[in-house]
Protein backbone atom coordinates (compact mmCIF):
# COMPACT_ATOMS: atom_id res chain seq x y z
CA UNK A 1 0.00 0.00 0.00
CA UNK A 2 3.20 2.34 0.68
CA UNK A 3 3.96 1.47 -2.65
CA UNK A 4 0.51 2.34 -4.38
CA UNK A 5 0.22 6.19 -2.29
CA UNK A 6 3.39 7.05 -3.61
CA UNK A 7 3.04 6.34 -7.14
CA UNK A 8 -0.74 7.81 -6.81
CA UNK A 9 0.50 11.15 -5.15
CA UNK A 10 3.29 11.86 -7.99
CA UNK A 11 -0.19 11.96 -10.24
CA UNK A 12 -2.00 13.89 -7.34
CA UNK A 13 0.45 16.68 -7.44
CA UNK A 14 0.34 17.13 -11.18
CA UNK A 15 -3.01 17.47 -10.82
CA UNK A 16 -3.05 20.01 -8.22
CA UNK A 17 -0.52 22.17 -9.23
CA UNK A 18 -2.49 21.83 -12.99
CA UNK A 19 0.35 20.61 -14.84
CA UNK A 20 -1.67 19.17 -17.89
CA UNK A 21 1.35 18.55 -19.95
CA UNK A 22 3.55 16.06 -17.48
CA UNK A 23 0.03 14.23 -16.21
CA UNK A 24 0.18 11.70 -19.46
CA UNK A 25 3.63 11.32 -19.34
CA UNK A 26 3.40 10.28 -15.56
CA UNK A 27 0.29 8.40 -16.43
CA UNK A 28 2.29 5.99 -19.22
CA UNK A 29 5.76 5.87 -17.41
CA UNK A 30 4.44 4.91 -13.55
CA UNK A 31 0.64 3.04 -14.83
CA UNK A 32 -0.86 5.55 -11.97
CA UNK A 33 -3.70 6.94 -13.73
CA UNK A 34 -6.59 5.46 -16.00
CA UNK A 35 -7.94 8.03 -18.38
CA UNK A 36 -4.83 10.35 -18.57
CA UNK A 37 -5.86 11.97 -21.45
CA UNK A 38 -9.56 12.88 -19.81
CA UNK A 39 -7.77 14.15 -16.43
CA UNK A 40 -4.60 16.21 -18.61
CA UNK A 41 -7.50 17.71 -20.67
CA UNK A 42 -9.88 18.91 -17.44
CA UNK A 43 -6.93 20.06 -15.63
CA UNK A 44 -6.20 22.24 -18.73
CA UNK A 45 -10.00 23.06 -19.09
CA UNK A 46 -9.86 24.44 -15.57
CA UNK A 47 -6.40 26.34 -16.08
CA UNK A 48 -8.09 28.34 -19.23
CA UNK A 49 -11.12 29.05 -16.80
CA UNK A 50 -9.29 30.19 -14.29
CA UNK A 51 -8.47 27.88 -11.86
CA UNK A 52 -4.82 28.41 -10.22
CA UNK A 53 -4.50 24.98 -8.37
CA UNK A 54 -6.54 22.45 -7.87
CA UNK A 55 -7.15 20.76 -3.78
CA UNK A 56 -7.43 17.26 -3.39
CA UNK A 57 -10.59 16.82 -1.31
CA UNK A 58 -10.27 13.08 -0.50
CA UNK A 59 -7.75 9.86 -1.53
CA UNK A 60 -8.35 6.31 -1.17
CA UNK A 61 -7.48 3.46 -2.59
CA UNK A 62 -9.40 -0.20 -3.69
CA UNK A 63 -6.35 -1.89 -1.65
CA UNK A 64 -7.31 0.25 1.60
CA UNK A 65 -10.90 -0.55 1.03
CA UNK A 66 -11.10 -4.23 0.44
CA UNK A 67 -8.49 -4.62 3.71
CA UNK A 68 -11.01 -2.50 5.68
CA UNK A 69 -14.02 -4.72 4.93
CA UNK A 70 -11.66 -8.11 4.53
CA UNK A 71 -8.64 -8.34 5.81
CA UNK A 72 -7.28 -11.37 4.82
CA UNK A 73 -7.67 -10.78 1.44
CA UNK A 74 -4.76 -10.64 -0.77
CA UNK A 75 -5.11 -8.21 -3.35
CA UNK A 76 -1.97 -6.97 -5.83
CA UNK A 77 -3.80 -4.60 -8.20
CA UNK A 78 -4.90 -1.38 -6.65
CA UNK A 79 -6.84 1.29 -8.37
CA UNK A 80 -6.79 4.93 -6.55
CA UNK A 81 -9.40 7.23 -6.33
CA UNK A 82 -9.99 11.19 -5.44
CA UNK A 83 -11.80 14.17 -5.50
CA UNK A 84 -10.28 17.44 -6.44
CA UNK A 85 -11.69 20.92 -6.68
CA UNK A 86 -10.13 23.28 -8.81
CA UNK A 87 -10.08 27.12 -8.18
């Protein structure tokens, strides 16, 4: 799980400090986001509206989930999740 936060925050930052341009790089080099192009192009949407940064509201993960609800279960594919607001 130390693993999976790591790789997902790298992506997380982009995203907050709106830099559209490295988020598919990071995306195809570290597999840490699905949909690159659709979060690159609304974190550039939100940069020619205005926005200055963008604040990650909330961060979890399927791998902290599942463990919550089943513990025993092993589980090596994780998929991250958040909500950011951008202003």
């Amino acid at each position: 799980m130390e693993w999976t936060e790591k790789n997902d925050r790298r992506m997380l930052e982009l995203i907050r400090q709106l830099d559209a341009p490295k988020i598919i790089a990071e995306a195809d080099k570290q597999g840490n986001a699905c949909g690159a192009g659709a979060i690159a192009a609304g974190v550039a949407a939100a940069k020619v509206m205005g926005a200055a940064s963008g604040m990650i509201l909330g961060y979890t993960n399927s791998y902290r989930i599942i463990h919550e609800r089943h513990p025993e279960e092993q589980d090596d594919t994780t998929v991250g999740y958040a909500s950011v607001v951008f202003a």
